[in-house]
Protein backbone atom coordinates (compact mmCIF):
# COMPACT_ATOMS: atom_id res chain seq x y z
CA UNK A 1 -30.45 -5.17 -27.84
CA UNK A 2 -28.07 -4.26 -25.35
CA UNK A 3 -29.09 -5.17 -21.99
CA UNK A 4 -28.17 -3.17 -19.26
CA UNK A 5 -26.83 -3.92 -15.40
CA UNK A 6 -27.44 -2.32 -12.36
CA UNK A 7 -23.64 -0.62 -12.15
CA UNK A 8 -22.80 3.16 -12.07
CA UNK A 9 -19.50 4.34 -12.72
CA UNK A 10 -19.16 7.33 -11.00
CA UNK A 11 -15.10 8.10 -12.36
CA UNK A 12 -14.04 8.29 -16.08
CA UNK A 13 -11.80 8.83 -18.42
CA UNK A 14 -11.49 10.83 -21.95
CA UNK A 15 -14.75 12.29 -23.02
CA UNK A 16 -17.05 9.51 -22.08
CA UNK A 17 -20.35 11.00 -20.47
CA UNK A 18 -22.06 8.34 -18.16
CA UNK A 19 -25.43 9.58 -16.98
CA UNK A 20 -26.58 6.25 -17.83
CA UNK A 21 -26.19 2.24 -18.19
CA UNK A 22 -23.24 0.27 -18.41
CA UNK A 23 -23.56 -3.38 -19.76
CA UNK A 24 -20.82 -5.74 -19.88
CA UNK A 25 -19.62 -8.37 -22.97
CA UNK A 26 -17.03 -10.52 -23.95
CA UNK A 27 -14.42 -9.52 -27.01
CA UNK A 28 -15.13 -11.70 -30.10
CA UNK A 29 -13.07 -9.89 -32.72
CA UNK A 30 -10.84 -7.33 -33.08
CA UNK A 31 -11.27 -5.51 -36.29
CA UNK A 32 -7.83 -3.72 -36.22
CA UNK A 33 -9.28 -0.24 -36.52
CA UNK A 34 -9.57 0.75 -32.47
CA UNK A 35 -13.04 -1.13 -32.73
CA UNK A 36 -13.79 -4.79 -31.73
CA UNK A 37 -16.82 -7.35 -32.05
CA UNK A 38 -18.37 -7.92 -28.63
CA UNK A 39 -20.85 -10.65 -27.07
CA UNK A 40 -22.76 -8.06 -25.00
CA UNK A 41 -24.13 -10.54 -21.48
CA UNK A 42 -27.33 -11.96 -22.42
CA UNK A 43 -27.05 -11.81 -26.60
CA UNK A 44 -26.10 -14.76 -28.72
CA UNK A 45 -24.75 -12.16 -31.11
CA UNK A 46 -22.05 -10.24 -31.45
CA UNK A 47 -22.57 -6.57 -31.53
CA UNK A 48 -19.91 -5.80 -34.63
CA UNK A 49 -18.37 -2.36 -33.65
CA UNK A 50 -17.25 -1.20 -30.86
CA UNK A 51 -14.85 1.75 -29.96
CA UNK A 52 -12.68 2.12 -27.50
CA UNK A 53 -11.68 5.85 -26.43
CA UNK A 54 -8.69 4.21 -24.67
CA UNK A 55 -5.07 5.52 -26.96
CA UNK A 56 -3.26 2.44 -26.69
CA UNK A 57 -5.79 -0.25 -26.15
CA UNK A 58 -4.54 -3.65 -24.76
CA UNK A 59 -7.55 -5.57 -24.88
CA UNK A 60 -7.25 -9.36 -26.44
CA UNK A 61 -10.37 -11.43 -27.84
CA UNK A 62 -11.76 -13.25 -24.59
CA UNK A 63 -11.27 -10.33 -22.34
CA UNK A 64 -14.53 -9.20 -20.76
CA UNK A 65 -15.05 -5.50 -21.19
CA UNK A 66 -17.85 -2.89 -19.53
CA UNK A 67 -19.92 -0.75 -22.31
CA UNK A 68 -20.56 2.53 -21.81
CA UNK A 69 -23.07 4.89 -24.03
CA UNK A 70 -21.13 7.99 -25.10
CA UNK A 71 -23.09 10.83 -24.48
CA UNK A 72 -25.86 8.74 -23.31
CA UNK A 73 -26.33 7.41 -27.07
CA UNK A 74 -27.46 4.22 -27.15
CA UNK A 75 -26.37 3.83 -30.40
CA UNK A 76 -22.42 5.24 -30.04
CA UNK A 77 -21.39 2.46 -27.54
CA UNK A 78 -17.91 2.48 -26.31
CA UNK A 79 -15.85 0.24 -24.64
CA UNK A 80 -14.20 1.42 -21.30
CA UNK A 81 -11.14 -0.68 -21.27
CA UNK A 82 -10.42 -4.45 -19.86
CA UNK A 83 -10.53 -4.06 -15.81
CA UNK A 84 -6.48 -5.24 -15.21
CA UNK A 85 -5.11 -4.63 -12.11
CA UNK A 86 -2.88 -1.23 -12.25
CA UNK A 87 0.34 -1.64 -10.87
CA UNK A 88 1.82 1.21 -8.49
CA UNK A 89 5.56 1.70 -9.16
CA UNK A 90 7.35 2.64 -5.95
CA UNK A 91 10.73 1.59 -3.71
CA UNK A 92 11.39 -0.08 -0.39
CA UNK A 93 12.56 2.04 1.97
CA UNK A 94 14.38 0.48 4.67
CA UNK A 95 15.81 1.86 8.09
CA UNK A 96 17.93 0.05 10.57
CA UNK A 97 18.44 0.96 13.83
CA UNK A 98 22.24 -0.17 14.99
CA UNK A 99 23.74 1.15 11.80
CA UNK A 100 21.66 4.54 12.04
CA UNK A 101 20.81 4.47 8.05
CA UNK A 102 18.09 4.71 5.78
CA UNK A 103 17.89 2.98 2.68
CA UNK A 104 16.22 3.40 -0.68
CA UNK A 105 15.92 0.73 -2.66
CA UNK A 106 15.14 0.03 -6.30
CA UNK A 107 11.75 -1.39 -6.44
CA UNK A 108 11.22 -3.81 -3.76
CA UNK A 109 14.77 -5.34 -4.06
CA UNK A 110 17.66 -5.44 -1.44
CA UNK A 111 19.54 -2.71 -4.00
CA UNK A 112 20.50 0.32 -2.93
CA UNK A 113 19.91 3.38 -4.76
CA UNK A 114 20.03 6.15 -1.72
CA UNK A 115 21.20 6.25 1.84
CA UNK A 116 20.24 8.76 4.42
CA UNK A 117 22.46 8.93 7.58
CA UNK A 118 20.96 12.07 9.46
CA UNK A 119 18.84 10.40 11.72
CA UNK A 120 20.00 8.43 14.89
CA UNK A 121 18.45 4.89 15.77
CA UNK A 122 15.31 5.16 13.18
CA UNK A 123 13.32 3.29 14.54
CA UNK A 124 9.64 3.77 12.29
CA UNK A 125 9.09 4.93 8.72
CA UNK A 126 6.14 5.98 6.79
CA UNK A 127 4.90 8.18 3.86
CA UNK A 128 2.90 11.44 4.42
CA UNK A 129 1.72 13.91 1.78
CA UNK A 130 5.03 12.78 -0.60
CA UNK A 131 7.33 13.27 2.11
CA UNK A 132 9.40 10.55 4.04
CA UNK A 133 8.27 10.08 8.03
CA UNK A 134 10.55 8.85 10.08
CA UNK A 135 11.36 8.38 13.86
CA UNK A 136 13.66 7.53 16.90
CA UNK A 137 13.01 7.74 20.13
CA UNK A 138 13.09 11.21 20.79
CA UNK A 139 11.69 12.89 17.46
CA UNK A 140 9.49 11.83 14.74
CA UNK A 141 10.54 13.82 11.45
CA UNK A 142 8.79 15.11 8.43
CA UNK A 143 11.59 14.73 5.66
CA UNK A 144 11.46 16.90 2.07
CA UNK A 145 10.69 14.09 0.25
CA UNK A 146 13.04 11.37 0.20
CA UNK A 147 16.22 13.55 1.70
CA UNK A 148 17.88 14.83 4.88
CA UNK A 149 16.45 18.37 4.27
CA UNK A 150 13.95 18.29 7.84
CA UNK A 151 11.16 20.19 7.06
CA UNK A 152 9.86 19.90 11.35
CA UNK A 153 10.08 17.47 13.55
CA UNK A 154 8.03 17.09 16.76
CA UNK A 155 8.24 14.69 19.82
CA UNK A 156 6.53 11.47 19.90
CA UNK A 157 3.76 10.92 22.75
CA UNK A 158 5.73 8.53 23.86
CA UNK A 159 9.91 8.28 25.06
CA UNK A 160 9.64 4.50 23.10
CA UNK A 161 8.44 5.04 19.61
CA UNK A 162 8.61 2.08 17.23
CA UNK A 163 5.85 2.47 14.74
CA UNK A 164 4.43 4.93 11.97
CA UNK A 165 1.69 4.92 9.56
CA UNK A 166 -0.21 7.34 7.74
CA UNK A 167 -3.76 7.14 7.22
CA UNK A 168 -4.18 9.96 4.67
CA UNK A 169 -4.89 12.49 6.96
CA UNK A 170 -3.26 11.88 10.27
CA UNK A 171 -0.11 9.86 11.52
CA UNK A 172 -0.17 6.85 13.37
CA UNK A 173 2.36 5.89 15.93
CA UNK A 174 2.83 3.42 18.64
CA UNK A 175 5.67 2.80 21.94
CA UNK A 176 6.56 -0.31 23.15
CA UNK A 177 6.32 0.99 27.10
CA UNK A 178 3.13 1.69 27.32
CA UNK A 179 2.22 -0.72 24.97
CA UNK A 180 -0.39 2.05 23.12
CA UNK A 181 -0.79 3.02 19.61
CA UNK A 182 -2.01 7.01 18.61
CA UNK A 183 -3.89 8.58 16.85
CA UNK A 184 -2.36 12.36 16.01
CA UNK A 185 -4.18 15.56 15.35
CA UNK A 186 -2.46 15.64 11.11
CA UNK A 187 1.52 15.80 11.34
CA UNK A 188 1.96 16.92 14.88
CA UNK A 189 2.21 16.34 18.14
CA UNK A 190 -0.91 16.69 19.43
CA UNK A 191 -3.35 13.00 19.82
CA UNK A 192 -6.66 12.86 19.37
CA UNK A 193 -7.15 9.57 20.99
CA UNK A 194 -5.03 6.47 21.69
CA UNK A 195 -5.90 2.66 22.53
CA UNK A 196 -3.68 -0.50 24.03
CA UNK A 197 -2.06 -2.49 21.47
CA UNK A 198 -2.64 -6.11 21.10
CA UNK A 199 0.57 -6.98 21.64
CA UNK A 200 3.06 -6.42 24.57
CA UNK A 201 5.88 -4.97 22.27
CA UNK A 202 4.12 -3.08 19.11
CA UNK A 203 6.32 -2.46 16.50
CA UNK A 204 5.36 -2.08 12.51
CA UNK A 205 2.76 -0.65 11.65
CA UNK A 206 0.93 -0.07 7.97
CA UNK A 207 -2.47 0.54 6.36
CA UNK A 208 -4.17 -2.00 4.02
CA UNK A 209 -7.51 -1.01 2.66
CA UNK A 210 -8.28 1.19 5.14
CA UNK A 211 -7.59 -1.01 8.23
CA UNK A 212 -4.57 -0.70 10.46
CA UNK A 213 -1.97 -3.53 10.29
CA UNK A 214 0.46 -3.98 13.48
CA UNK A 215 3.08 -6.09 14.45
CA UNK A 216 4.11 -7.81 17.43
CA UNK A 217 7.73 -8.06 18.60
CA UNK A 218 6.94 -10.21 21.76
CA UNK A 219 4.62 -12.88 20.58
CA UNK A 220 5.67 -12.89 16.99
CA UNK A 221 2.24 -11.83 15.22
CA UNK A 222 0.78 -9.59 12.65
CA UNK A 223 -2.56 -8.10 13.75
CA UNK A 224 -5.23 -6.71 11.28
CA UNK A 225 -7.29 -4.58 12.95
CA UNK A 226 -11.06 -3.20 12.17
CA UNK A 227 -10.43 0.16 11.17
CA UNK A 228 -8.18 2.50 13.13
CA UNK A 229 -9.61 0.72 16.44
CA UNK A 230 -8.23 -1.75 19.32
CA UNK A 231 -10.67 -4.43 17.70
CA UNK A 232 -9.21 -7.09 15.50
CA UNK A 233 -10.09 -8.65 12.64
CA UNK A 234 -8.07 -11.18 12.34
CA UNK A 235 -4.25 -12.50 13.33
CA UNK A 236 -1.55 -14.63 11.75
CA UNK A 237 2.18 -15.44 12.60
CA UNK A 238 4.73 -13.47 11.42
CA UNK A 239 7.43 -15.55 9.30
CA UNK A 240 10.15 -14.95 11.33
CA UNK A 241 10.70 -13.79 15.14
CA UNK A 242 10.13 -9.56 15.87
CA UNK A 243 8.38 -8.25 12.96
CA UNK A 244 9.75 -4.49 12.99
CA UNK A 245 9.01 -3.38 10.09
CA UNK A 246 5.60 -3.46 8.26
CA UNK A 247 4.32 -1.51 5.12
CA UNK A 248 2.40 -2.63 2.00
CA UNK A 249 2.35 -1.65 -2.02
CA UNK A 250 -0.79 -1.28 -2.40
CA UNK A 251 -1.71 -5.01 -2.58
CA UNK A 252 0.38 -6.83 -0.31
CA UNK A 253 1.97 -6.59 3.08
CA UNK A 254 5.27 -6.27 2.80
CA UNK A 255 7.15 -6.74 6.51
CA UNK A 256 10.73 -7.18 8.00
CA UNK A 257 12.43 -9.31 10.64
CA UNK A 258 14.92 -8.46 13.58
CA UNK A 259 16.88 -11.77 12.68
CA UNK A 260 19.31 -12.16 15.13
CA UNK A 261 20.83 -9.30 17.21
CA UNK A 262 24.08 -7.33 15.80
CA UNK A 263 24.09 -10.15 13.17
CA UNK A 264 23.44 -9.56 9.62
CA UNK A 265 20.62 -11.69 8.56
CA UNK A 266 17.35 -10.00 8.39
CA UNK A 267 14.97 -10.81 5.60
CA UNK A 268 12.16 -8.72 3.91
CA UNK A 269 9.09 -10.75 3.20
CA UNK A 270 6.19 -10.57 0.27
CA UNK A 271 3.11 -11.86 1.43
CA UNK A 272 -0.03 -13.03 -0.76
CA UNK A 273 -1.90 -10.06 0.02
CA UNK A 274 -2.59 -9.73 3.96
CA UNK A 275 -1.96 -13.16 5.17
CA UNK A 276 0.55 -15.39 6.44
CA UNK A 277 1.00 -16.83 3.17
CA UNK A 278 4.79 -16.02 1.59
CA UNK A 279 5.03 -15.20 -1.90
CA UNK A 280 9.21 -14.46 -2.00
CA UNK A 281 11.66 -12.71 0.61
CA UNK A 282 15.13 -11.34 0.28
CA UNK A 283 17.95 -10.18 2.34
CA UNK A 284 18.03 -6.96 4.11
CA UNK A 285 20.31 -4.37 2.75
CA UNK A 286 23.82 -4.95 2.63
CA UNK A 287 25.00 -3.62 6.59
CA UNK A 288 21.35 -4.07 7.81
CA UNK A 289 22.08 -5.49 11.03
CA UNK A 290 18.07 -4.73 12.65
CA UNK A 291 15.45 -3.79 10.65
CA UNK A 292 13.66 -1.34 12.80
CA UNK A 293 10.75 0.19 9.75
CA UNK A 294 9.70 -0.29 6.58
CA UNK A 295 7.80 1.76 4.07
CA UNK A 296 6.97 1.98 0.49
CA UNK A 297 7.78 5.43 -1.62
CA UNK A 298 5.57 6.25 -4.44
C-alpha cells in the first residue's frame, strides 16, 4: 500500500494533476521501458512499475524519488523525477573602475567574451529585468541587455555610489559618504527608505535567498543581513582587503578584491555558499587594475 506524507507540491510539470498525496521511495530497478521498480518509504516491497512523465529521465537505482498519483489515481503512480540541484548557466560580469571597462566573461572564468567602454569609473553592477545595471558616481544606468545601447539613466541619491543590487522589484544602492544603503521606488530615482550601513565604506552589494549581502571596504567584511534591513545576521572576513565587488549564482557568493592600487592583481573568489569558506578564485580580467562591481548575467 502506498503510504502517503504530509507534502504538497504546489508546481508541476507535464500533465501530472496533484490534488492529492505524494509519497516518496527509493529506485530498485530500472526496467528499461521509462518505468522503474521502487521501495515506496515504509514497504519492504518493491512496487514493480513505475512511470516517469519526465522525456529524458536520469534517474539511477538508489536515487530516492517523490510519487505522485496522476490524475489523483491511486493506481497510475508516477514518478516526478530525482530532486538534483538545477544548475543556472550565466557569466561574470566584471567592471573596473581605473580602466573605465566592463567585462563579460565566459562562465565564471577570467575570459573575456565582451567589453563595454561607454561608461566612466563603473563603480556598481547588477541585473534588473534582463538588462545590465550599472553605475558611477554621477549616474546609475539601465543598459539594453548586455550593451552600450542606454535605455535611461537617473542620478544616484547619493554623489558616492559604490553598490547595486536588485531585489526583483526595486534596486538597491549604497555611497560610501554617508555611509547609507537605499531602497528605490523600481528603477528610478526616487527612495522609499534608506538605513546606515554596517560598515564605514559600503561597497558590494548582492542578494542571496532573499537577504541582502554587503561588503565592507574599511574593515574588510562581508555582512549578511536579515532581509532588506540594517539588522544582521551574521558576518565573516572577506578573503582579501576591500571587497568591491559582490554578486552570487544562485548558490554561492561570488565577490572581488581591490588588490593593490593601480596594480594588476585582483582576484575573484568562489565561496562555499555564503560563508567565508573558499572553494577556488582566479585572476581578474586581463587590464583589471580595481575591481569596483560584480554581477552575474543569466
Amino acid at each position: 500500500m502506498l503510504r502517503p506524507i504530509s507534502e504538497i507540491i504546489r508546481n508541476t510539470v507535464g500533465n501530472i494533476i496533484h490534488r492529492l498525496s505524494v509519497v516518496t521511495g527509493e529506485v530498485a530497478v530500472d526496467n528499461g521501458d521509462g518505468s522503474y521498480g521502487v521501495f515506496i518509504a515504509g514497504d519492504p516491497k518493491a512496487y514493480p512499475r513505475i512511470f516517469t512523465l519526465a522525456r529524458d529521465p536520469d534517474i539511477a537505482i538508489g536515487d530516492t524519488v517523490r510519487i505522485l498519483y496522476k490524475n489523483g489515481d491511486k493506481n497510475n503512480p508516477i514518478i516526478w523525477p530525482p530532486e538534483k540541484p538545477i544548475a543556472i548557466i550565466g557569466d561574470l560580469i566584471v567592471c573596473c573602475f581605473e580602466t573605465h571597462k566592463i567585462w563579460r566573461c565566459k562562465g565564471i572564468s577570467n575570459e573575456i567574451i565582451d567589453t563595454l567602454t561607454n561608461i566612466s569609473n563603473p563603480s556598481g553592477l547588477t541585473i534588473a529585468n534582463g538588462n545590465l545595471i550599472s553605475a558611477n558616481y554621477e549616474y546609475i544606468f539601465v543598459h539594453d541587455r548586455f550593451s552600450e545601447t542606454i535605455l535611461d539613466q537617473f542620478e544616484p541619491p547619493y554623489y558616492y555610489n559604490n553598490g547595486l543590487a536588485f531585489d526583483g522589484t526595486n534596486l538597491i544602492s549604497c555611497d560610501w559618504l554617508k555611509k547609507k544603503i537605499y531602497i528605490h521606488n523600481g528603477l528610478s530615482s526616487s527612495i522609499l527608505s534608506s538605513f546606515n550601513s554596517p560598515s564605514t565604506f559600503p561597497r558590494g552589494l548582492t542578494i542571496i535567498n532573499g537577504d541582502l549581502v554587503s561588503g565592507d571596504a574599511n574593515n574588510d567584511m562581508i555582512y549578511i543581513h536579515n532581509g532588506i534591513t540594517s539588522t544582521i545576521k551574521s558576518s565573516f572576513a572577506s578573503p582579501k582587503p576591500q571587497p568591491n565587488g559582490l554578486t552570487n549564482d544562485g548558490n554561492n557568493l561570488i565577490s572581488g578584491d581591490n588588490g593593490t592600487y593601480g596594480v594588476e592583481d585582483d582576484l575573484v573568489y568562489i565561496h562555499s555558499g555564503v560563508t567565508g569558506t573558499i572553494l577556488s578564485s582566479f585572476s581578474a580580467p586581463t587590464g583589471c587594475k580595481r575591481i569596483n562591481g560584480l554581477t552575474y548575467f543569466r
